[in-house]
C-alpha atoms as a PDB file:
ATOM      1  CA  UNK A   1       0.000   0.000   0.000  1.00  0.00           C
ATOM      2  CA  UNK A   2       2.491   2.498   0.807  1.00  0.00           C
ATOM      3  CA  UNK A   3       4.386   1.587  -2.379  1.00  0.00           C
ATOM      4  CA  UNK A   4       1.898   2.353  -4.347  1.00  0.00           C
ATOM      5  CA  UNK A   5       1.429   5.869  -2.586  1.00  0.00           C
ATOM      6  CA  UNK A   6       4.588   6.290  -2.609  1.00  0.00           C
ATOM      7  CA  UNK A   7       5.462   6.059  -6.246  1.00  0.00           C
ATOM      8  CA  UNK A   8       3.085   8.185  -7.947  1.00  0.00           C
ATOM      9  CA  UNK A   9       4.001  11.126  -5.294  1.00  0.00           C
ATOM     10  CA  UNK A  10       8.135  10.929  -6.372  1.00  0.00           C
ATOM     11  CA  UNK A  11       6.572  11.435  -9.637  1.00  0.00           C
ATOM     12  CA  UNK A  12       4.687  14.527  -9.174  1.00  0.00           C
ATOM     13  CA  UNK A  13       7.498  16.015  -7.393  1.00  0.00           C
ATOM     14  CA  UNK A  14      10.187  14.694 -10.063  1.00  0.00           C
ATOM     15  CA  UNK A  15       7.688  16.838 -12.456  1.00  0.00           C
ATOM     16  CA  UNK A  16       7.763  20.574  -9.997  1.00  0.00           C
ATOM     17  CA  UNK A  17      11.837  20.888 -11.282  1.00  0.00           C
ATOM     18  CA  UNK A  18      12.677  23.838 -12.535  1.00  0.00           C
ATOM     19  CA  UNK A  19      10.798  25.155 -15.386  1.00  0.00           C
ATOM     20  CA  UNK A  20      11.938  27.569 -18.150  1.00  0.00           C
ATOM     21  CA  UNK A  21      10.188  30.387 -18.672  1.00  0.00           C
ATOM     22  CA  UNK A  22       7.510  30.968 -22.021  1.00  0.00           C
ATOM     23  CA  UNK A  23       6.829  34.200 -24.245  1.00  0.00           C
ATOM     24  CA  UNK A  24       3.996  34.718 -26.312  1.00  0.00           C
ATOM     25  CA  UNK A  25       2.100  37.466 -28.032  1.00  0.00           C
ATOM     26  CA  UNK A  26       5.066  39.206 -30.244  1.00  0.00           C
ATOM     27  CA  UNK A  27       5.137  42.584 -31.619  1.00  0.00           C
ATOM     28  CA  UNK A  28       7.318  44.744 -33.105  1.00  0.00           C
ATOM     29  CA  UNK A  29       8.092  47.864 -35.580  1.00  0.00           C
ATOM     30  CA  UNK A  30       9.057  49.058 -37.947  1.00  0.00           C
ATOM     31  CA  UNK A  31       8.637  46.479 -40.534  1.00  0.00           C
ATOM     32  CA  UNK A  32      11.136  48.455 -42.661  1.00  0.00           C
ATOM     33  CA  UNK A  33      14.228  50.837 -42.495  1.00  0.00           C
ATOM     34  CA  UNK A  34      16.415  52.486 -44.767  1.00  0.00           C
ATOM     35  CA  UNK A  35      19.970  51.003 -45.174  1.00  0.00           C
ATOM     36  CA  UNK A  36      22.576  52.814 -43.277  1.00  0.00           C
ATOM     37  CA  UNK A  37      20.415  54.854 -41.203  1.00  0.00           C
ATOM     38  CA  UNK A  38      20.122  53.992 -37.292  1.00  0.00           C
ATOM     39  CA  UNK A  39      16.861  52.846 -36.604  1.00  0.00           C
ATOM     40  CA  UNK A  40      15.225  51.106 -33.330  1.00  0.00           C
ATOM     41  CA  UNK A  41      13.522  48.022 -33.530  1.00  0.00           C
ATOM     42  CA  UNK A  42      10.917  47.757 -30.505  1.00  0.00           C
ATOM     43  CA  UNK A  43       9.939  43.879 -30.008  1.00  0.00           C
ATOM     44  CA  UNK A  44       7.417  43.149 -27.148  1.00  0.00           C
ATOM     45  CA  UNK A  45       6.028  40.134 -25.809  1.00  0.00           C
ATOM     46  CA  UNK A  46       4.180  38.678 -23.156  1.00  0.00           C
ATOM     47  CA  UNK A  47       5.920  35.794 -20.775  1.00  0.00           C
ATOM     48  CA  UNK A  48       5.278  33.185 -18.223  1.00  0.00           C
ATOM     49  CA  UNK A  49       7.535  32.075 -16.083  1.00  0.00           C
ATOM     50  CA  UNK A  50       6.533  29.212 -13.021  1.00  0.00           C
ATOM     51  CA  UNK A  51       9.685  29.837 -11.209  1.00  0.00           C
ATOM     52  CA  UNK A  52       9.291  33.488 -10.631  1.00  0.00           C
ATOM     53  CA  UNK A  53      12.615  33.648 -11.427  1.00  0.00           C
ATOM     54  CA  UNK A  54      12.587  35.600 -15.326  1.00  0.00           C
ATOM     55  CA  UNK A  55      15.984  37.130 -15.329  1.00  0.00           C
ATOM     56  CA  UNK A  56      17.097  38.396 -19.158  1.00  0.00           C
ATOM     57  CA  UNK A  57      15.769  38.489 -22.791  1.00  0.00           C
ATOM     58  CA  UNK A  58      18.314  37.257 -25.270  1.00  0.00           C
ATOM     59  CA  UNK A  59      18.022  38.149 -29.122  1.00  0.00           C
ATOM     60  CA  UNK A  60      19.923  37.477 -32.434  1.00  0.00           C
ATOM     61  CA  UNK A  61      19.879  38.755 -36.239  1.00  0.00           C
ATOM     62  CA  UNK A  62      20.621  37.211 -39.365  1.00  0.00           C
ATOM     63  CA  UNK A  63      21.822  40.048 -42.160  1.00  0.00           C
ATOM     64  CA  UNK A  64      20.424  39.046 -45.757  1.00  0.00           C
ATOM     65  CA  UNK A  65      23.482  38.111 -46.453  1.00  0.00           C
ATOM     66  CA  UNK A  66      22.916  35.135 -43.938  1.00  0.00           C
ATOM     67  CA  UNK A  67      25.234  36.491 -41.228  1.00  0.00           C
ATOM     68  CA  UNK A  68      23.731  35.256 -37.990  1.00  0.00           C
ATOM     69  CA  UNK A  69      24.309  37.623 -34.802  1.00  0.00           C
ATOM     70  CA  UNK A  70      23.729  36.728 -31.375  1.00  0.00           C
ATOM     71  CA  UNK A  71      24.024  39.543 -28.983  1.00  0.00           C
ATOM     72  CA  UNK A  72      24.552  40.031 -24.968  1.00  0.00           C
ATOM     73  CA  UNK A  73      21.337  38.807 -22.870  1.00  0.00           C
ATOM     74  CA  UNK A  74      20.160  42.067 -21.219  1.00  0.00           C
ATOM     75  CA  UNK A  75      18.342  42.282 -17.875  1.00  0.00           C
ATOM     76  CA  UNK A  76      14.365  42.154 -18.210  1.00  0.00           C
ATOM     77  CA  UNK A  77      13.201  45.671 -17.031  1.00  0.00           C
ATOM     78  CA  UNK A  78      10.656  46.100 -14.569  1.00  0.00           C
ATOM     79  CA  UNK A  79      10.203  42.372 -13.136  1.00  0.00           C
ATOM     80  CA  UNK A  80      11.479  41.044 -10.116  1.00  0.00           C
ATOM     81  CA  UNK A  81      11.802  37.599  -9.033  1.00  0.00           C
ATOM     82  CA  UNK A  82       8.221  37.595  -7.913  1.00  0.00           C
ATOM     83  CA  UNK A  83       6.734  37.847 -11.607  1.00  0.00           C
ATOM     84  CA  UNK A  84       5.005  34.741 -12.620  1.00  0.00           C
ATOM     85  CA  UNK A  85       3.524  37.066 -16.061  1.00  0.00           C
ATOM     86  CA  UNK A  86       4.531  39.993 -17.835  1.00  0.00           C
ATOM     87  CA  UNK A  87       4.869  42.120 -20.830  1.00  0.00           C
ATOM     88  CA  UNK A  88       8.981  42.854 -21.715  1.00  0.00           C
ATOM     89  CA  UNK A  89       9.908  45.545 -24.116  1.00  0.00           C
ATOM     90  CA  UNK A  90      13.076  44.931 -26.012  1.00  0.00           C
ATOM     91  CA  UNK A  91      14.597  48.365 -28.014  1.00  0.00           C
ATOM     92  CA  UNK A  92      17.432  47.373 -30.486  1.00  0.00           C
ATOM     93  CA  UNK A  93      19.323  49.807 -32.381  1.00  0.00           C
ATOM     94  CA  UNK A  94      19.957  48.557 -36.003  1.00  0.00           C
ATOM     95  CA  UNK A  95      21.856  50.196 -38.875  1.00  0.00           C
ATOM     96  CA  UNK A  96      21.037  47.976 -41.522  1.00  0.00           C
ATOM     97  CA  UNK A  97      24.519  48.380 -44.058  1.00  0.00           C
ATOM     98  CA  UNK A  98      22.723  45.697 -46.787  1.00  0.00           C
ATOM     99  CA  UNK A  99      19.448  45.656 -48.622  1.00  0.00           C
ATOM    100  CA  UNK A 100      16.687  42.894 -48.133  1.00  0.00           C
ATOM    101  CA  UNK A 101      15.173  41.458 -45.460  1.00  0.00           C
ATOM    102  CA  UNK A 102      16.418  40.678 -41.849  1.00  0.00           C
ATOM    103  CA  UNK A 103      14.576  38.309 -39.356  1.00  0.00           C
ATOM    104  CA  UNK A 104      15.553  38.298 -35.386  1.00  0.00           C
ATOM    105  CA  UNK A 105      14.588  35.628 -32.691  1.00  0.00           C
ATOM    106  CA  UNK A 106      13.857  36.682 -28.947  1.00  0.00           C
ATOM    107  CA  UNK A 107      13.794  34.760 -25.683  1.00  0.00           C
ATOM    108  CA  UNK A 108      13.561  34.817 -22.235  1.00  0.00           C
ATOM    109  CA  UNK A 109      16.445  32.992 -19.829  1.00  0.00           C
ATOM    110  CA  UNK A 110      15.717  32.456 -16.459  1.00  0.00           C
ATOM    111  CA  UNK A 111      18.353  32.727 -13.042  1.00  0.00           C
ATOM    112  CA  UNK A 112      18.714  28.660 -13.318  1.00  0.00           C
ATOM    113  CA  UNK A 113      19.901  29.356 -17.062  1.00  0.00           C
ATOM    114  CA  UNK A 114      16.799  27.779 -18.203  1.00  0.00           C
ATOM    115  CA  UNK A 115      16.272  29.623 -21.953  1.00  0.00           C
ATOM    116  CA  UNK A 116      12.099  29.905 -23.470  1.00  0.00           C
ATOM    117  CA  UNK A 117      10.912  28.885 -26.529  1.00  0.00           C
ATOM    118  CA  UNK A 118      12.617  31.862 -29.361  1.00  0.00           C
ATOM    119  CA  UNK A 119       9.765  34.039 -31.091  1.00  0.00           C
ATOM    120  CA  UNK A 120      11.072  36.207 -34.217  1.00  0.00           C
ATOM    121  CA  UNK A 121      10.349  38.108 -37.097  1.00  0.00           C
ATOM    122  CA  UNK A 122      11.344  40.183 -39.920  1.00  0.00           C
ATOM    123  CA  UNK A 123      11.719  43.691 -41.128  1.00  0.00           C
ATOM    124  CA  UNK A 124      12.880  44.872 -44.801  1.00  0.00           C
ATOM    125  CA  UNK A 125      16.021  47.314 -45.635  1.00  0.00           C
ATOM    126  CA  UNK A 126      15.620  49.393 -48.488  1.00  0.00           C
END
């Protein structure tokens, strides 16, 4: 009998590990920019995070060209360790130096290292 209790209780606590954290809901502008002139990209998004523990967004870029850029996590603003959801706001500066399109991924890490799923999108150069 206790066996049998036992067991399936392991399990459910085996399960309540440490979770990463999951965004949702993506926006951003502009959806274009001229080459060579400075222009800021605002992504937002919505996250979850069962830990409480949200910590930094992380993004990268890939150039048309097919250059792929990964750039320094930076500290999510206005969340403390308490946040289970939120809206982030993410401004990147971008001087696109080639014409077409670039696409970016976003995510959410977590003070266990624990990285969410990556939500991106594109804007065009002209």
């Amino acid at each position: 009998m206790r066996t049998r209790l036992l067991l399936p209780a392991l399990a459910l606590l085996a399960a309540c590990g440490p979770q990463p954290p999951t965004i949702s809901a993506i926006s951003y502008g502009p959806l274009a920019a001229p080459v060579g002139q400075a222009t800021a990209l605002v992504i937002t998004f919505s996250y979850v995070d069962p830990d409480r523990d949200a910590a930094e967004s992380g993004y990268s870029m890939v150039d048309p060209s097919g250059v792929s850029t990964t750039y320094p996590h930076m500290p999510l603003a206005g969340t403390s360790s308490t946040t289970l959801k939120a809206m982030a706001s993410l401004s990147i500066n971008v001087t696109p130096q080639l014409p077409g399109q670039y696409s970016f991924e976003v995510w959410v890490t977590d003070l266990a290292d624990l990285e969410s799923n990556h939500l991106g999108g594109v804007f065009k150069a002209d």
